[in-house]
Protein backbone atom coordinates (compact mmCIF):
# COMPACT_ATOMS: atom_id res chain seq x y z
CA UNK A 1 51.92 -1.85 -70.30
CA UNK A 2 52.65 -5.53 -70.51
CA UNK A 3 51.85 -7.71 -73.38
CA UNK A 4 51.87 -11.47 -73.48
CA UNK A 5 52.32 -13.32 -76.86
CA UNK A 6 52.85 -17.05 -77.80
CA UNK A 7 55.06 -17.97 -80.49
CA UNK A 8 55.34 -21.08 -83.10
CA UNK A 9 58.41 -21.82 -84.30
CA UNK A 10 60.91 -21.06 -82.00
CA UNK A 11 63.04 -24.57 -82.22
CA UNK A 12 66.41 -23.39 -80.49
CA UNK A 13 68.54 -20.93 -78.90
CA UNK A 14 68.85 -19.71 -82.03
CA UNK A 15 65.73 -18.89 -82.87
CA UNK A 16 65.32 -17.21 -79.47
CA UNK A 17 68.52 -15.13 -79.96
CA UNK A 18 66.66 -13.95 -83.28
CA UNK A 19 63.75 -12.99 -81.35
CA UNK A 20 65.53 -11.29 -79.21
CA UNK A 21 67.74 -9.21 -80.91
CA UNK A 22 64.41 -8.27 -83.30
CA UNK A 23 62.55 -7.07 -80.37
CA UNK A 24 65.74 -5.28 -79.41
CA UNK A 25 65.38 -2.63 -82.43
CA UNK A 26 61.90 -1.74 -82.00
CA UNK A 27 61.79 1.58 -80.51
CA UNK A 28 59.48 1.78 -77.44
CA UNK A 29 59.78 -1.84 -76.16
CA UNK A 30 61.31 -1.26 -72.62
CA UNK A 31 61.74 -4.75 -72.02
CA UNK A 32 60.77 -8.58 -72.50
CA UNK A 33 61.07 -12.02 -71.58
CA UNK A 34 61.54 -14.69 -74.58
CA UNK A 35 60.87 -18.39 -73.15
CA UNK A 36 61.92 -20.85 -75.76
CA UNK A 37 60.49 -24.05 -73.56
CA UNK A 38 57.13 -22.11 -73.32
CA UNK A 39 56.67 -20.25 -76.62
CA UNK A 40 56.35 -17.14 -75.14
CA UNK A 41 57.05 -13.53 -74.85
CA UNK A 42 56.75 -11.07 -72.78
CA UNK A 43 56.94 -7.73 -73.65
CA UNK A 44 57.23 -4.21 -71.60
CA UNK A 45 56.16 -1.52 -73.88
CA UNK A 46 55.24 2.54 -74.17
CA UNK A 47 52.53 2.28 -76.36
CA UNK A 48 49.45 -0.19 -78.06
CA UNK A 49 51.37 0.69 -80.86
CA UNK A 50 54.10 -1.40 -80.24
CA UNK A 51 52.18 -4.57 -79.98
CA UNK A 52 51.17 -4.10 -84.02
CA UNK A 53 54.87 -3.78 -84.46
CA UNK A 54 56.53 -6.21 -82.40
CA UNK A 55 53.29 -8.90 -84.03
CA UNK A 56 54.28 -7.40 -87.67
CA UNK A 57 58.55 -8.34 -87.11
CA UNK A 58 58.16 -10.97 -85.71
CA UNK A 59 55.85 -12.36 -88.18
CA UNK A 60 58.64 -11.20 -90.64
CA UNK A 61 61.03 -13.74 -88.94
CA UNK A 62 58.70 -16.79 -90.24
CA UNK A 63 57.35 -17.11 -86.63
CA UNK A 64 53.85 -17.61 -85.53
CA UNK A 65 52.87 -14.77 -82.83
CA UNK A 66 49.33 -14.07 -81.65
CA UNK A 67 48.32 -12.02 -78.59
CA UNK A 68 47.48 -13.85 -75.54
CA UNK A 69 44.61 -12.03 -73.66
């Protein structure tokens, strides 16, 4: 299922890279597609559950992240 987020915060390549490699360790995330110029993500994943994590470590990274329906 793909999931589409927007995210506040992201400043730099930097911050995208940390995005990244965050949404690299949770298990079940088959892929994704950061856009820093947008504020968005992306996301390829197994389950709904996924979505609660990837919003939860993200979140954890003192970004902004909230579903986009």
């Amino acid at each position: 299922m793909e999931v589409k987020f927007k995210i506040d915060g992201m400043k730099c390549e930097g911050c995208k890279r940390r995005v990244e490699n965050c949404l690299s360790t949770i298990k079940g995330v088959e892929s994704y597609q950061v856009s820093l110029e947008e504020g968005m993500l992306l996301a390829k994943v197994k389950k709904e559950k996924q979505v609660s994590e990837i919003m939860s470590k993200i979140s954890a990274l003192d970004f902004l992240i909230q579903k986009v329906e």
